[in-house]
C-alpha atoms as a PDB file:
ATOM      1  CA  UNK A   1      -9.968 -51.397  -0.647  1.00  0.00           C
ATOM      2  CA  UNK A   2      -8.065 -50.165   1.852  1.00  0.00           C
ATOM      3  CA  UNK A   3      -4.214 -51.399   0.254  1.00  0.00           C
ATOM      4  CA  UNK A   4      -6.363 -48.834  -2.762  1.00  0.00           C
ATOM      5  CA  UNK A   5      -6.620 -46.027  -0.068  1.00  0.00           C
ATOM      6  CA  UNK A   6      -2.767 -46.233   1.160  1.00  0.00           C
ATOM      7  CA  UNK A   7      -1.716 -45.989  -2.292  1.00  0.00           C
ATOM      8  CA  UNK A   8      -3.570 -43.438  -2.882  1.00  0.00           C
ATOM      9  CA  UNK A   9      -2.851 -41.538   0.160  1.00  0.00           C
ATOM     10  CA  UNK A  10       1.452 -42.743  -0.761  1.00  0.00           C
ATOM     11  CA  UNK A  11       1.250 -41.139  -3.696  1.00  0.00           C
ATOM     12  CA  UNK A  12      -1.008 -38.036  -2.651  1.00  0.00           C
ATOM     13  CA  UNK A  13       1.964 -37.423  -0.001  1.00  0.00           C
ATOM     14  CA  UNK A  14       4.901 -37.944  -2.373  1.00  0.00           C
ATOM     15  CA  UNK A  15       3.272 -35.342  -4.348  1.00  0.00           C
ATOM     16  CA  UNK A  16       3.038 -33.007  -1.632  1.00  0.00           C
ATOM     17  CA  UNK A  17       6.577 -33.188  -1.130  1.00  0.00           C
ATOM     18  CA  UNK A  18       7.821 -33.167  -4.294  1.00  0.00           C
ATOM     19  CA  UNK A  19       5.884 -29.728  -4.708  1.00  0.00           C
ATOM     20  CA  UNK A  20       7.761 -28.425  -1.720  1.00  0.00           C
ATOM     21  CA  UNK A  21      10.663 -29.094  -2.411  1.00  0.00           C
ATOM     22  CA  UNK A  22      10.148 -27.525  -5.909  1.00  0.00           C
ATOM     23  CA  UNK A  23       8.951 -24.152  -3.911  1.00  0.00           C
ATOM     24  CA  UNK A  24      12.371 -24.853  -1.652  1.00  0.00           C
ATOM     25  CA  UNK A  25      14.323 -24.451  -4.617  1.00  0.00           C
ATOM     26  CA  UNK A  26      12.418 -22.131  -6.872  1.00  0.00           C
ATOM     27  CA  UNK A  27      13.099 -19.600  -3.501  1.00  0.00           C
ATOM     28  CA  UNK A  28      16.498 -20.572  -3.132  1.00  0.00           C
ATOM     29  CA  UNK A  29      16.941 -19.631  -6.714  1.00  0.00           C
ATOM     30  CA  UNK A  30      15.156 -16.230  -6.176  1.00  0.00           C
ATOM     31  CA  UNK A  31      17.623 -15.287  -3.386  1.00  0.00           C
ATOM     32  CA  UNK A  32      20.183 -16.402  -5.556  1.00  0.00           C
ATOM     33  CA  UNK A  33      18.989 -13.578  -8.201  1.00  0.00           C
ATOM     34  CA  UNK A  34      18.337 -11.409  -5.400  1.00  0.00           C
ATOM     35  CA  UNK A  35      21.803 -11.603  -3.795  1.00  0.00           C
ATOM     36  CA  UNK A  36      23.417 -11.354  -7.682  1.00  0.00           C
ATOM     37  CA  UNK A  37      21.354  -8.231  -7.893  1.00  0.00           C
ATOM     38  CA  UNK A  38      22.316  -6.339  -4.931  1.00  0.00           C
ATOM     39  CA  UNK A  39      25.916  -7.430  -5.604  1.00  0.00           C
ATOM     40  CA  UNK A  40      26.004  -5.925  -8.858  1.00  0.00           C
ATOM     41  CA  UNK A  41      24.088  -2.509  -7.013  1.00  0.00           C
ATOM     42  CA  UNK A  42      21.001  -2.999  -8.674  1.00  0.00           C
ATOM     43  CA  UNK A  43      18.856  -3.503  -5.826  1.00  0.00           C
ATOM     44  CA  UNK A  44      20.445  -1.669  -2.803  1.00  0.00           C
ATOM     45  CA  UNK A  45      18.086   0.990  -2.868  1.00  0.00           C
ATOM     46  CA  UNK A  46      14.849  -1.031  -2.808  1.00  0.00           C
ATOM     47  CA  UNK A  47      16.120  -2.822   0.559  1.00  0.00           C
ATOM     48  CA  UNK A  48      16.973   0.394   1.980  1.00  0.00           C
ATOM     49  CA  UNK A  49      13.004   1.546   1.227  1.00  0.00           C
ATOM     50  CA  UNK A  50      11.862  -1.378   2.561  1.00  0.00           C
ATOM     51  CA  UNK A  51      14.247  -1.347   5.462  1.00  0.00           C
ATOM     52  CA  UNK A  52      12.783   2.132   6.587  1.00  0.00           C
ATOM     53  CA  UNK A  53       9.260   1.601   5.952  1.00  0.00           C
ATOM     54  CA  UNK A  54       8.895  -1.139   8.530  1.00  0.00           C
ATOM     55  CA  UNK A  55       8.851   0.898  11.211  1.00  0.00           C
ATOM     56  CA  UNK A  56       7.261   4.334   9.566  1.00  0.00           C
ATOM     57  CA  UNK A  57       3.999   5.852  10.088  1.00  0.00           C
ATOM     58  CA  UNK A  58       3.818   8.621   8.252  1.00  0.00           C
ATOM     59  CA  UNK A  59       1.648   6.662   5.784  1.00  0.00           C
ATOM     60  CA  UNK A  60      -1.212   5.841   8.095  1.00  0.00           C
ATOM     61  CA  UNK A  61      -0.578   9.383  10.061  1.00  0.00           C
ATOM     62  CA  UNK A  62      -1.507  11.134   6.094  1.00  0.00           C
ATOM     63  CA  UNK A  63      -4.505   8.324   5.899  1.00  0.00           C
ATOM     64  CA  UNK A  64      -5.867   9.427   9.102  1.00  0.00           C
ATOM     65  CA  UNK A  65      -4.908  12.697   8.453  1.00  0.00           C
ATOM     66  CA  UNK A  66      -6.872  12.661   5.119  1.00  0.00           C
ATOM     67  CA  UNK A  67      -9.496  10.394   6.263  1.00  0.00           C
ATOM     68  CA  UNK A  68     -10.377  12.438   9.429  1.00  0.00           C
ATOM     69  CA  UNK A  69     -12.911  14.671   7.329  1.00  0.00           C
ATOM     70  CA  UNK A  70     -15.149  12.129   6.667  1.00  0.00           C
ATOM     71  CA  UNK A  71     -15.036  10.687   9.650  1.00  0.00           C
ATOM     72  CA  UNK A  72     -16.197  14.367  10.859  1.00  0.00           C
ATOM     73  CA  UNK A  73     -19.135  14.231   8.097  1.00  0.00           C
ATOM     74  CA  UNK A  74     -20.324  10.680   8.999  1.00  0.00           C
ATOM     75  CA  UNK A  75     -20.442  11.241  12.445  1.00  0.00           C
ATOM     76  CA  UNK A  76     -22.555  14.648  11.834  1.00  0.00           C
ATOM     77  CA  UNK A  77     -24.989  12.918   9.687  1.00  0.00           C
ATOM     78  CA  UNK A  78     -25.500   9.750  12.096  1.00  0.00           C
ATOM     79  CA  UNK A  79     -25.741  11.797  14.844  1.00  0.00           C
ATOM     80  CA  UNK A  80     -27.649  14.650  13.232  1.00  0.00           C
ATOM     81  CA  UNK A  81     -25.444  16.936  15.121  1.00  0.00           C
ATOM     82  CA  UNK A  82     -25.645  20.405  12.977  1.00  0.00           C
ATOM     83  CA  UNK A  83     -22.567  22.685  14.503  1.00  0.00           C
ATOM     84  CA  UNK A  84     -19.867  19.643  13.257  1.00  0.00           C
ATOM     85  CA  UNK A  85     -22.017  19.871   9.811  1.00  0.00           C
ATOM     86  CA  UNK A  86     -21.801  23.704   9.903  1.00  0.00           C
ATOM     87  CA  UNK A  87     -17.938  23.259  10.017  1.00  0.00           C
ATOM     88  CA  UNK A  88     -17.719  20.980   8.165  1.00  0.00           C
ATOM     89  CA  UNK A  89     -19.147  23.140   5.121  1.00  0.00           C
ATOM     90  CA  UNK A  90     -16.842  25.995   6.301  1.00  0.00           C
ATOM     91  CA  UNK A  91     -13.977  23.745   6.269  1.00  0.00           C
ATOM     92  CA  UNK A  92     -14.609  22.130   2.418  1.00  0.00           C
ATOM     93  CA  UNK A  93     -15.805  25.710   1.330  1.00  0.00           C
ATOM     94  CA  UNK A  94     -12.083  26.635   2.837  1.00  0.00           C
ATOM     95  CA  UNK A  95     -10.457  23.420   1.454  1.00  0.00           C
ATOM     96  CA  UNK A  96     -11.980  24.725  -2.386  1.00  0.00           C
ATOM     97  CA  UNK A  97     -10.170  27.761  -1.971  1.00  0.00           C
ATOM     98  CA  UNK A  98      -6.910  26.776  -0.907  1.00  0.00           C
ATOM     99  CA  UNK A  99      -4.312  28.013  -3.571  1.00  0.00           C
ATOM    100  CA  UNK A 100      -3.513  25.884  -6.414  1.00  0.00           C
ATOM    101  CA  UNK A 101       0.371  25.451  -5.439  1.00  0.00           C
ATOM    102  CA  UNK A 102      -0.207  24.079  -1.720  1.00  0.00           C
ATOM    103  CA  UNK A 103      -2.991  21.411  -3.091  1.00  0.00           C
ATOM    104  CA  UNK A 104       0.024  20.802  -5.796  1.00  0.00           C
ATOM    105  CA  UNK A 105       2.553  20.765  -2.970  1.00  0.00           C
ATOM    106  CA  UNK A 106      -0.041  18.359  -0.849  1.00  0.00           C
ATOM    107  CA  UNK A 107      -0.924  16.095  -3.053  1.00  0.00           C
ATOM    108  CA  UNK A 108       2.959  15.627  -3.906  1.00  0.00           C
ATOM    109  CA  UNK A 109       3.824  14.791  -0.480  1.00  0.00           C
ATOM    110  CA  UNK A 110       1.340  12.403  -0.478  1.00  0.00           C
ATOM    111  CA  UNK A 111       2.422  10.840  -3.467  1.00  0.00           C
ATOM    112  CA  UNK A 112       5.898  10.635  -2.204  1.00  0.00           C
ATOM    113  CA  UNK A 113       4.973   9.151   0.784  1.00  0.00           C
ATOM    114  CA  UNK A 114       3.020   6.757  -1.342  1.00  0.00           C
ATOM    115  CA  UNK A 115       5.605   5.773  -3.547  1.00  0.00           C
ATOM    116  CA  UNK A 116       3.684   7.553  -6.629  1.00  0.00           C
ATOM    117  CA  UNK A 117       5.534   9.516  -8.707  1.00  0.00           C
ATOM    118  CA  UNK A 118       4.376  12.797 -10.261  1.00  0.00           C
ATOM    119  CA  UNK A 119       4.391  11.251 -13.784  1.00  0.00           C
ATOM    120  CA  UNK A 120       1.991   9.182 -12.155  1.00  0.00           C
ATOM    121  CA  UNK A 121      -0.159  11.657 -10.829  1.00  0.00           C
ATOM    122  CA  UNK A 122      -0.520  13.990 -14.183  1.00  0.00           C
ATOM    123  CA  UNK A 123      -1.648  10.656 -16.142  1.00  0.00           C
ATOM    124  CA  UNK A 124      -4.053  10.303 -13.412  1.00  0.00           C
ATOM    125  CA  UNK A 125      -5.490  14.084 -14.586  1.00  0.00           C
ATOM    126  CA  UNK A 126      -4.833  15.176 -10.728  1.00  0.00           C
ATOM    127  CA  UNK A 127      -3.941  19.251 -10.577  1.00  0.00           C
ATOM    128  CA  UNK A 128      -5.527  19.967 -13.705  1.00  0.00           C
ATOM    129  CA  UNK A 129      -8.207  22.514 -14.261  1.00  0.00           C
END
């Protein structure tokens, strides 16, 4: 029984490693591509966006930024706090208003910031009315 077990467990292990290997070289191959890629130019600009967006927050600054209003409402409604529920009415009614253009120009920022283009957002029926 137990010569069964350390056969099993032999074989379980040289399976293990031969899968690992296979991932070693399945990534070596993909850097391979990778390098032939960005050799040939095809690539360089998606490193360079990924370079910079490391270190950016401008994407969680617009989430926050974006999110903050319903932050505003949840707390007014938990807390039953009526002047931040006042504003915030005055501050949607103002939001409804806002001229079409600076919603457009808004909404594209976002989107660029995103990585959505504006193709993107007009098959996604935003900015229509």
């Amino acid at each position: 029984m137990w010569l069964n077990l350390l056969g099993l467990a032999a074989k379980t292990g040289a399976k293990i490693y031969e899968n690992r290997q296979k991932t070693k070289e399945a990534l070596s191959q993909a850097e391979l591509r990778r390098a032939e890629l960005a050799a040939k130019g095809e690539i360089e600009l998606q490193n360079a966006v990924a370079t910079n967006q490391k270190s950016d927050w401008k994407d969680e600054f617009i989430l926050l930024t974006l999110s903050s209003p319903l932050f505003l409402l949840a707390y007014s409604v938990f807390a039953e706090d009526e002047e931040i529920s006042r504003k915030l009415d005055i501050y949607f009614d103002k939001l409804q208003n806002m001229p079409w253009w600076l919603i457009g120009l808004w909404v594209t920022v976002v989107g660029a910031v995103y990585g959505i283009k504006a193709t993107e957002i007009k098959n996604l029926g935003i900015g229509k009315k």
